[in-house]
C-alpha atoms as a PDB file:
ATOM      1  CA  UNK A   1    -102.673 -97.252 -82.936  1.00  0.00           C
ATOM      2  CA  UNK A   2    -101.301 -98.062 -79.383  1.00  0.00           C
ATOM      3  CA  UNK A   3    -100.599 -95.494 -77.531  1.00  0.00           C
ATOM      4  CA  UNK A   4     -99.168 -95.406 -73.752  1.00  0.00           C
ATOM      5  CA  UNK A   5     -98.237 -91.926 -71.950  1.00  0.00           C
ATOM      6  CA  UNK A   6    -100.935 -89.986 -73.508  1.00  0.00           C
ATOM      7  CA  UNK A   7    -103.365 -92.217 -72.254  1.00  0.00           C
ATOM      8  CA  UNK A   8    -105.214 -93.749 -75.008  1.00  0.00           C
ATOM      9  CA  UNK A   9    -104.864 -97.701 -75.068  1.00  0.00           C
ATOM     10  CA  UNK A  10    -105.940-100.514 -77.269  1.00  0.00           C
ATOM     11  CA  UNK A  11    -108.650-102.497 -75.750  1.00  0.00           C
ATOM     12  CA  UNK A  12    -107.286-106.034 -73.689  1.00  0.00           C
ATOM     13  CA  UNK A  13    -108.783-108.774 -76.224  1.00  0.00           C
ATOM     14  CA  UNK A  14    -106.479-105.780 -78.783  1.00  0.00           C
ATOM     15  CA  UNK A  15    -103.349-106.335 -76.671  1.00  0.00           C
ATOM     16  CA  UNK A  16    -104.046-109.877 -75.809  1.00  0.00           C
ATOM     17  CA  UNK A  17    -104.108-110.916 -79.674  1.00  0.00           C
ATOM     18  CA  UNK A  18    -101.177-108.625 -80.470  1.00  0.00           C
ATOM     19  CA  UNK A  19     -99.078-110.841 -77.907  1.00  0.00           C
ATOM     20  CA  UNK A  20    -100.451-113.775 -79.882  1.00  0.00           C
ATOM     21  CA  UNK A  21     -99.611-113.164 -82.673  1.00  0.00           C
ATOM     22  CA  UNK A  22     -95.926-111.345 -82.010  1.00  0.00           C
ATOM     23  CA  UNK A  23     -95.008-112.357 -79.059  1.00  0.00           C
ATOM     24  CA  UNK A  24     -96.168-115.979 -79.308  1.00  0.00           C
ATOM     25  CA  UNK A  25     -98.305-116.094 -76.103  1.00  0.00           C
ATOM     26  CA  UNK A  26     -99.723-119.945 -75.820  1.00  0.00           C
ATOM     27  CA  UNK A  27    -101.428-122.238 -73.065  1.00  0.00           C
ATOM     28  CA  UNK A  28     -99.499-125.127 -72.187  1.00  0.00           C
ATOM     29  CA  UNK A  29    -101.627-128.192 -72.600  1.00  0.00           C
ATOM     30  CA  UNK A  30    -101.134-130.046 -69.254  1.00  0.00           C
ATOM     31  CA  UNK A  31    -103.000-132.790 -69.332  1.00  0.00           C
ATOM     32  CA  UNK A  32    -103.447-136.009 -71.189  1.00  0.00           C
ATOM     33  CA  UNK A  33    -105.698-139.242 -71.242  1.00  0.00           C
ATOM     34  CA  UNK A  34    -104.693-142.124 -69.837  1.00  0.00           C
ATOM     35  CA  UNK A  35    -105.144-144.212 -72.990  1.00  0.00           C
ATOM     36  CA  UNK A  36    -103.186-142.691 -75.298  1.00  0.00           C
ATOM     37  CA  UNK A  37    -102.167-139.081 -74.127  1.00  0.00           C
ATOM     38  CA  UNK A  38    -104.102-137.010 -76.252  1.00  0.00           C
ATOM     39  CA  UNK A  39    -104.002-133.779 -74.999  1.00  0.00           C
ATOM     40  CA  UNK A  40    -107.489-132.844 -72.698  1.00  0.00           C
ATOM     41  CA  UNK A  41    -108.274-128.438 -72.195  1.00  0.00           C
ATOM     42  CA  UNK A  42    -108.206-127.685 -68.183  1.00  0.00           C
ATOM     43  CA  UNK A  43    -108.666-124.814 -66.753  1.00  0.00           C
ATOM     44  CA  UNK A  44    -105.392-125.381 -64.915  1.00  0.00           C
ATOM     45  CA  UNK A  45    -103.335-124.833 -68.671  1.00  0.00           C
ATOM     46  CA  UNK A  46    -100.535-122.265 -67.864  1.00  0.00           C
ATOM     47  CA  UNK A  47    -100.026-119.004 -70.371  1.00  0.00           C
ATOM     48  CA  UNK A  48     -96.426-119.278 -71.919  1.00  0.00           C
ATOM     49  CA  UNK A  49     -94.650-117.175 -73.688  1.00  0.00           C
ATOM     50  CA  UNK A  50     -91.683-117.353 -75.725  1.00  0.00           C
ATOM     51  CA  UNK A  51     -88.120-116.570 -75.178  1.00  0.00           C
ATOM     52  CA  UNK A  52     -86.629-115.982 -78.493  1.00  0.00           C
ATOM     53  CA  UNK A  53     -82.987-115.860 -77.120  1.00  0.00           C
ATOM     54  CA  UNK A  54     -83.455-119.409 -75.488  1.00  0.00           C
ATOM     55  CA  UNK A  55     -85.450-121.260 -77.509  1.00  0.00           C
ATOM     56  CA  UNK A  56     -88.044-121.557 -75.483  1.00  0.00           C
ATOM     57  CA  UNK A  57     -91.803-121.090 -73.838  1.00  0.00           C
ATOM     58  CA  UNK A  58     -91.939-119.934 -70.522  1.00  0.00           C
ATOM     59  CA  UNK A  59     -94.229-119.803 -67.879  1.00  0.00           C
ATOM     60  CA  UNK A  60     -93.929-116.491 -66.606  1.00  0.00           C
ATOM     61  CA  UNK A  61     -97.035-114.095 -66.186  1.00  0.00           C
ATOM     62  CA  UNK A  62     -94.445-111.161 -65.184  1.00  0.00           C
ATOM     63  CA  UNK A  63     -92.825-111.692 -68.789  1.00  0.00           C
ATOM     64  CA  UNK A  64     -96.216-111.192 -70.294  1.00  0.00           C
ATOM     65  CA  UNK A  65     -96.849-108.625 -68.010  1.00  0.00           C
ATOM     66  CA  UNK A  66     -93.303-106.973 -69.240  1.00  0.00           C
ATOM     67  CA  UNK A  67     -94.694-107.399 -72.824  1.00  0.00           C
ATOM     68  CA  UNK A  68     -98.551-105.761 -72.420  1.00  0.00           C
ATOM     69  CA  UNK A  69     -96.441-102.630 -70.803  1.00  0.00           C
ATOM     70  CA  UNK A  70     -94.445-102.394 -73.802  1.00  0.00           C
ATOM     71  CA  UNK A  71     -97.980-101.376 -75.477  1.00  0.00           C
ATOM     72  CA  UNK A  72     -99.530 -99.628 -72.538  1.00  0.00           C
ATOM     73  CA  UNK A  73     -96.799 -97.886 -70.250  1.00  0.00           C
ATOM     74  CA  UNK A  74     -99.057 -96.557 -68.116  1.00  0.00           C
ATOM     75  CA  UNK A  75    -101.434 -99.865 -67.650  1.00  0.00           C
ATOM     76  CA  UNK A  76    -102.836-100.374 -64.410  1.00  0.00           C
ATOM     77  CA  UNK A  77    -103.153-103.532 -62.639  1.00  0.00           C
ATOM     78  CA  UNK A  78    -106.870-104.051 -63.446  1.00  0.00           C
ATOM     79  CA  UNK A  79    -105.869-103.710 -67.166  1.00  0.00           C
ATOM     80  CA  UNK A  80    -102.697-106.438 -66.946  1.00  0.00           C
ATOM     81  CA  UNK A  81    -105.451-108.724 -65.252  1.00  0.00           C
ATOM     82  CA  UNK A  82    -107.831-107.846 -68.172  1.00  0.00           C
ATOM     83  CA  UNK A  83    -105.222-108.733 -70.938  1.00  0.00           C
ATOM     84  CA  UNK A  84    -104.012-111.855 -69.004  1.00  0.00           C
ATOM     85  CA  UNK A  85    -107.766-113.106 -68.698  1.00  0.00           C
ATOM     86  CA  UNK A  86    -108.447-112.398 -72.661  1.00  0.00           C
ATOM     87  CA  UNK A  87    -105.411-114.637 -73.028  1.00  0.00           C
ATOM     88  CA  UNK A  88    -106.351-117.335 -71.402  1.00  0.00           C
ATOM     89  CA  UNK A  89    -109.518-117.053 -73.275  1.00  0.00           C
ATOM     90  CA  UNK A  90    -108.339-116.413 -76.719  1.00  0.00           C
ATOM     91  CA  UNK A  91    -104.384-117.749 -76.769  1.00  0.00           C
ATOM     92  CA  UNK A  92    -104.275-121.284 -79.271  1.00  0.00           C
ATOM     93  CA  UNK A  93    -102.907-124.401 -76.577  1.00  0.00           C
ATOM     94  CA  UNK A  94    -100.084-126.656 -77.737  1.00  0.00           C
ATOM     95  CA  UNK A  95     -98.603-129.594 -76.161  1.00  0.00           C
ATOM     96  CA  UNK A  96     -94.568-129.895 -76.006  1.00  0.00           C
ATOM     97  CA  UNK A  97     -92.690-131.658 -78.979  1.00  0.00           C
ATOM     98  CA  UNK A  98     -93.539-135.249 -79.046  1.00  0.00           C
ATOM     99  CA  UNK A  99     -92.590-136.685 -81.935  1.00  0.00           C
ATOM    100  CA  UNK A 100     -89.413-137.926 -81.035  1.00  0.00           C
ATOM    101  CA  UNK A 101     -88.108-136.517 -84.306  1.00  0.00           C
ATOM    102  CA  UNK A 102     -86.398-133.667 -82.318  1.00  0.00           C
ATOM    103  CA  UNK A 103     -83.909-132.631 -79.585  1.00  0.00           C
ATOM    104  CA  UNK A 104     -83.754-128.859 -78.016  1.00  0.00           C
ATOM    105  CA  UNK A 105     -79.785-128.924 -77.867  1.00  0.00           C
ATOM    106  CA  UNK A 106     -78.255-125.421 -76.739  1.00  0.00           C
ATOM    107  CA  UNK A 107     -77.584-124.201 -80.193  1.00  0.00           C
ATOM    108  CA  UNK A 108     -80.490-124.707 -82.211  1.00  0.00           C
ATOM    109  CA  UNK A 109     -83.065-128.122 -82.649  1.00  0.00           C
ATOM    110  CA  UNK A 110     -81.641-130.871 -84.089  1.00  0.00           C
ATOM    111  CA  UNK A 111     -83.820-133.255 -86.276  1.00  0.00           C
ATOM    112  CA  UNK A 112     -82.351-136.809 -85.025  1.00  0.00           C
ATOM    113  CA  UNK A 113     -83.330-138.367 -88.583  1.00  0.00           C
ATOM    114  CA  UNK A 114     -81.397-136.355 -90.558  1.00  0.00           C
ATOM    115  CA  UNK A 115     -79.136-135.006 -87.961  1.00  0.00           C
ATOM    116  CA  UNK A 116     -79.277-131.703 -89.232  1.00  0.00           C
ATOM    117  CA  UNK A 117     -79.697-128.452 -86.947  1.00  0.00           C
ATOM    118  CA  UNK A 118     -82.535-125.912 -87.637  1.00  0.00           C
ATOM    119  CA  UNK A 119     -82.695-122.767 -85.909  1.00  0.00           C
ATOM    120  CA  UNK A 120     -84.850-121.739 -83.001  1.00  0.00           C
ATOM    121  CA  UNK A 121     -88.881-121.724 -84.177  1.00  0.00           C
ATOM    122  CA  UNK A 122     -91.888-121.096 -81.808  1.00  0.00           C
ATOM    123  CA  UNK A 123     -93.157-123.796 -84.156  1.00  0.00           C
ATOM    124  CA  UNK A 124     -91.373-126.341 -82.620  1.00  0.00           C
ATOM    125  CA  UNK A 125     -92.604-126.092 -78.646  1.00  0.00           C
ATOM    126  CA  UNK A 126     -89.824-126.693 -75.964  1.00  0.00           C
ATOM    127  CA  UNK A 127     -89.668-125.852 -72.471  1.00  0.00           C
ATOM    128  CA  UNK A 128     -86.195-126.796 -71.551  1.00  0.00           C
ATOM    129  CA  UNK A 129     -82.746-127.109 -73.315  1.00  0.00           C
ATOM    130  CA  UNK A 130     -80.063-129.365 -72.881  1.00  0.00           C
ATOM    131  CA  UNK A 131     -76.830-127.468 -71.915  1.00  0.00           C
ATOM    132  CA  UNK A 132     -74.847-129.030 -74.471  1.00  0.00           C
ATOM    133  CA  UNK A 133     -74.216-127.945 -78.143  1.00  0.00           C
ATOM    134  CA  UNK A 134     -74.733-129.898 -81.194  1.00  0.00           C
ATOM    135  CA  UNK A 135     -71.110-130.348 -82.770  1.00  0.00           C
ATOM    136  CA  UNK A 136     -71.114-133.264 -86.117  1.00  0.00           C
ATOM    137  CA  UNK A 137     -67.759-132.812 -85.681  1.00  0.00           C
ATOM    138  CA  UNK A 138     -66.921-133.834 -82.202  1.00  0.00           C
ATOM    139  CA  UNK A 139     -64.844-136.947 -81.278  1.00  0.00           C
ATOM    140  CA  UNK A 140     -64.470-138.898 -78.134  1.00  0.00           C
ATOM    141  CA  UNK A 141     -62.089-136.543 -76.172  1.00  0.00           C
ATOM    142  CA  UNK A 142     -59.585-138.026 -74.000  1.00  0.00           C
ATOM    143  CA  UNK A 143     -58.891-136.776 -70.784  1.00  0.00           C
ATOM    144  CA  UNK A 144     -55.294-137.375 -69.062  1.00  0.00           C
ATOM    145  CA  UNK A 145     -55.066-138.054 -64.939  1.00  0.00           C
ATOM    146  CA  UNK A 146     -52.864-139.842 -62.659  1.00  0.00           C
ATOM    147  CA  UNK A 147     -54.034-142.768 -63.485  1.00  0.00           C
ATOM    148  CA  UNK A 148     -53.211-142.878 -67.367  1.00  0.00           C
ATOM    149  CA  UNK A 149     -56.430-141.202 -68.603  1.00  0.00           C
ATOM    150  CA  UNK A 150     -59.323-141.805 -70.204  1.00  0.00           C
ATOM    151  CA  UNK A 151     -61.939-141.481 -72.835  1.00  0.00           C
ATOM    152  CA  UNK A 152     -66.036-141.344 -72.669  1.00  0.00           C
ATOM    153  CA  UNK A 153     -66.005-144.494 -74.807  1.00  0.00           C
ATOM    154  CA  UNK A 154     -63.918-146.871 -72.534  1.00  0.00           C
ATOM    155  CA  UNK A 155     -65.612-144.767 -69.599  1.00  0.00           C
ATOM    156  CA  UNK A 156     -69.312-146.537 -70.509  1.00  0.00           C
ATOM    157  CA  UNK A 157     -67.349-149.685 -71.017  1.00  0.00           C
ATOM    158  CA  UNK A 158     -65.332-149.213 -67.552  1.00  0.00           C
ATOM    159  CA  UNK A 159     -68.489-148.961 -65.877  1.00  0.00           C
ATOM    160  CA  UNK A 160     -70.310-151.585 -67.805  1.00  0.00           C
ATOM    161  CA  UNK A 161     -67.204-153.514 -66.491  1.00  0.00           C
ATOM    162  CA  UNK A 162     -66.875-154.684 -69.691  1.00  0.00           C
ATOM    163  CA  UNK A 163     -70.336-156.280 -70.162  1.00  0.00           C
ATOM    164  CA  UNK A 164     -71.917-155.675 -73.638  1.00  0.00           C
ATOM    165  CA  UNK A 165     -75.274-155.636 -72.626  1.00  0.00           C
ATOM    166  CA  UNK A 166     -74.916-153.371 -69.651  1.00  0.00           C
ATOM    167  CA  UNK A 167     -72.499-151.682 -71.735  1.00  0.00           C
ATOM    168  CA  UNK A 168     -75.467-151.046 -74.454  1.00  0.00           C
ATOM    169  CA  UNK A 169     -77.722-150.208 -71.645  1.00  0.00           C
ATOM    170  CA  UNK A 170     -75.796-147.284 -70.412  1.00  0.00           C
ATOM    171  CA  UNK A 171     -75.804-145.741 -73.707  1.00  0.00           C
ATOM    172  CA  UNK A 172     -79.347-146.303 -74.082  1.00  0.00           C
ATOM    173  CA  UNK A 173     -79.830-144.133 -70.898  1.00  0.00           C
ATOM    174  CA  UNK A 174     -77.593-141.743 -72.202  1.00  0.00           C
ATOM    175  CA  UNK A 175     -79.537-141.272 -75.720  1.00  0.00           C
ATOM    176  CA  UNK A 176     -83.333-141.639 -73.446  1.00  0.00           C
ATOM    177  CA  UNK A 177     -81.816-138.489 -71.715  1.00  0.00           C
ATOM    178  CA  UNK A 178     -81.291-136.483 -74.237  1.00  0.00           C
ATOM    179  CA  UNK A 179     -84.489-137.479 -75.846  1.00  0.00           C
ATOM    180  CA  UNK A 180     -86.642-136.554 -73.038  1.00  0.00           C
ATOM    181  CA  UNK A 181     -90.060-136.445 -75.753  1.00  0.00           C
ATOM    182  CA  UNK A 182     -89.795-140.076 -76.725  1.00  0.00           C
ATOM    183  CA  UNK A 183     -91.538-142.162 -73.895  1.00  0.00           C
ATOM    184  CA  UNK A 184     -90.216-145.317 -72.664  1.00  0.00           C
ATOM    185  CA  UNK A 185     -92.405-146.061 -70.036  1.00  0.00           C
ATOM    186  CA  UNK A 186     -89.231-146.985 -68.253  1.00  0.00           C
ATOM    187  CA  UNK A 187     -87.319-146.063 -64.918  1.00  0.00           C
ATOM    188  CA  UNK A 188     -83.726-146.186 -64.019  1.00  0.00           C
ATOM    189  CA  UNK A 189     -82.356-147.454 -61.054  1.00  0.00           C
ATOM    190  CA  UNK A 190     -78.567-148.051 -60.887  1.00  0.00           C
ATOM    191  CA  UNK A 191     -78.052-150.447 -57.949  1.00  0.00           C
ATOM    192  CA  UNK A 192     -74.702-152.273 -56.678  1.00  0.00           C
ATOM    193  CA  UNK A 193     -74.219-153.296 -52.820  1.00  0.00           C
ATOM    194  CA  UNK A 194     -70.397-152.252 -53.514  1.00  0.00           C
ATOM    195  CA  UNK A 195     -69.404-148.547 -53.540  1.00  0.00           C
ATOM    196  CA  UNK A 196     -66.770-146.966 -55.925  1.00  0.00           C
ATOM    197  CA  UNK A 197     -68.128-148.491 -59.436  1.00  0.00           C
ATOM    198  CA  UNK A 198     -68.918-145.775 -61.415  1.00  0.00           C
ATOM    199  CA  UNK A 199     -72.473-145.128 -60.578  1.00  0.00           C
ATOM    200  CA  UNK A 200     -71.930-141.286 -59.192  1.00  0.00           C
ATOM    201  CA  UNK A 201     -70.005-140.739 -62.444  1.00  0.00           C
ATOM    202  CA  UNK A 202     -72.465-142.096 -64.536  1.00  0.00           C
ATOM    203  CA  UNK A 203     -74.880-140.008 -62.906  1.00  0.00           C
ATOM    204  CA  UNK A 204     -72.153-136.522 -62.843  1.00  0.00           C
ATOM    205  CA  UNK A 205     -72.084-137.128 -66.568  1.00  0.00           C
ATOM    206  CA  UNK A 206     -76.023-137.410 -67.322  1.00  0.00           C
ATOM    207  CA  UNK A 207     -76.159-134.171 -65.104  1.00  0.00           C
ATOM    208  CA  UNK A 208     -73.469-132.495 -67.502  1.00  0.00           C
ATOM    209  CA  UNK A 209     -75.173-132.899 -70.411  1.00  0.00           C
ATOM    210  CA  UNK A 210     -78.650-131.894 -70.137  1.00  0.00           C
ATOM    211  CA  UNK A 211     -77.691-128.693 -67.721  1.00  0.00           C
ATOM    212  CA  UNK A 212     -78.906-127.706 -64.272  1.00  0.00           C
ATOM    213  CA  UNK A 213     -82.360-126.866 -65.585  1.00  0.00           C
ATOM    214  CA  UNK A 214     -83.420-130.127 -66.760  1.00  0.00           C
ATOM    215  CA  UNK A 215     -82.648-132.067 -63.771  1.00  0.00           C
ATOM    216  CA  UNK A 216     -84.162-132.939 -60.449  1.00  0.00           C
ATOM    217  CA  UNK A 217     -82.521-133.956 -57.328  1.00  0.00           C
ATOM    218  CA  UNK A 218     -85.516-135.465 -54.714  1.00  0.00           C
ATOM    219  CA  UNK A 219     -86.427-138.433 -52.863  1.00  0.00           C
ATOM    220  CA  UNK A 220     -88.621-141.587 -53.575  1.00  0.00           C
ATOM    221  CA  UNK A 221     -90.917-139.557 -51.156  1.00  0.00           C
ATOM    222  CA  UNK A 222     -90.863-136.445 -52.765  1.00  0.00           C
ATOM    223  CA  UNK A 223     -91.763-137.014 -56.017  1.00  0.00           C
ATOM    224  CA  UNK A 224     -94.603-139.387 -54.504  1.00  0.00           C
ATOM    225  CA  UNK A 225     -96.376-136.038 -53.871  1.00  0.00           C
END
């Protein structure tokens, strides 16, 4: 039995495999070989726990420190450090999905092959989500302006300017996005000496879609670091 305010406590390797096995406490593999990125046990592997609302793991000691309260109310710091340490010991390591057979969408995972969308599962490991929902019933909305309006279709092709290979290029970035898992060994650059073209929009629209926690704003310099 765990107890809390009377003072009796289960042990921290007790705790520590309770949060395993209920609470889903993992390490995060974090590094890979070169050759062909099987996953390689550091040291520097974070704990992660998950987040049943979201969908997701999270690398946040205070959650797990949150979560060995809820079994020990009156745990002192020593003992948090304890139960953390038996984790990092003891906790199974997984690597994020990589298969390419899924996508973390907002409202559930959706298996690209089939196109059908499963619930949340700790099974299935995903730090991030993309901000938009899965809908198989959405159609290319039209949006009216000053101008006459427009639609996301002839918006690609707009900014293609009506080429069909840069046309099918833009969609490929579009689908790579939200597909972070599968690797293309590929990077982006959208380049025109002339302003007003569509690039910022292009850009505003990738940013839409996968939410402000899946993107990064920094410099050439900065992410050289």
């Amino acid at each position: 039995r765990m107890m809390t305010d009377s003072g009796a406590r289960g042990s921290a390797s007790q705790v520590a495999q309770l949060l395993i096995a209920l609470h889903h406490v993992v390490r995060l593999f974090s590094s890979f070989t070169e050759e062909n990125e099987t996953p390689v046990a550091s040291d520097e592997d974070p704990l992660v726990i998950w987040d049943r609302g979201r969908g997701v793991y999270v690398n946040s000691e205070d959650r797990i420190a949150a979560s060995i309260l809820a079994y020990n109310s009156g745990a002192n710091p020593q003992y948090v450090k304890e139960v953390l340490g038996a984790l990092r010991a003891v906790a199974p390591r997984v690597r994020v999905e990589a298969s390419g057979r899924w996508a973390a969408v907002a409202n559930g995972d959706l298996r690209l092959d089939t196109l059908e969308l499963h619930p949340f599962d700790p099974e299935r490991v995903f730090t991030a989500r993309f901000a938009s929902e899965w809908d198989p019933a959405a159609e290319n909305p039209r949006f009216e302006d000053e101008f006459g309006g427009w639609d996301v279709d002839s918006g690609i092709r707009e900014i293609a300017n009506g080429d069909e290979g840069t046309e099918r290029l833009l969609w490929e970035v579009l689908a790579a996005t939200v597909n972070p898992q599968t690797r293309t060994n590929k990077i982006v650059g959208l380049y025109s000496p002339y302003g007003n073209n569509g690039k910022s929009t292009l850009i505003a629209k990738l940013r839409s879609l996968v939410g402000d926690a899946s993107q990064l704003s920094a410099s050439i310099g900065e992410l050289a670091k």
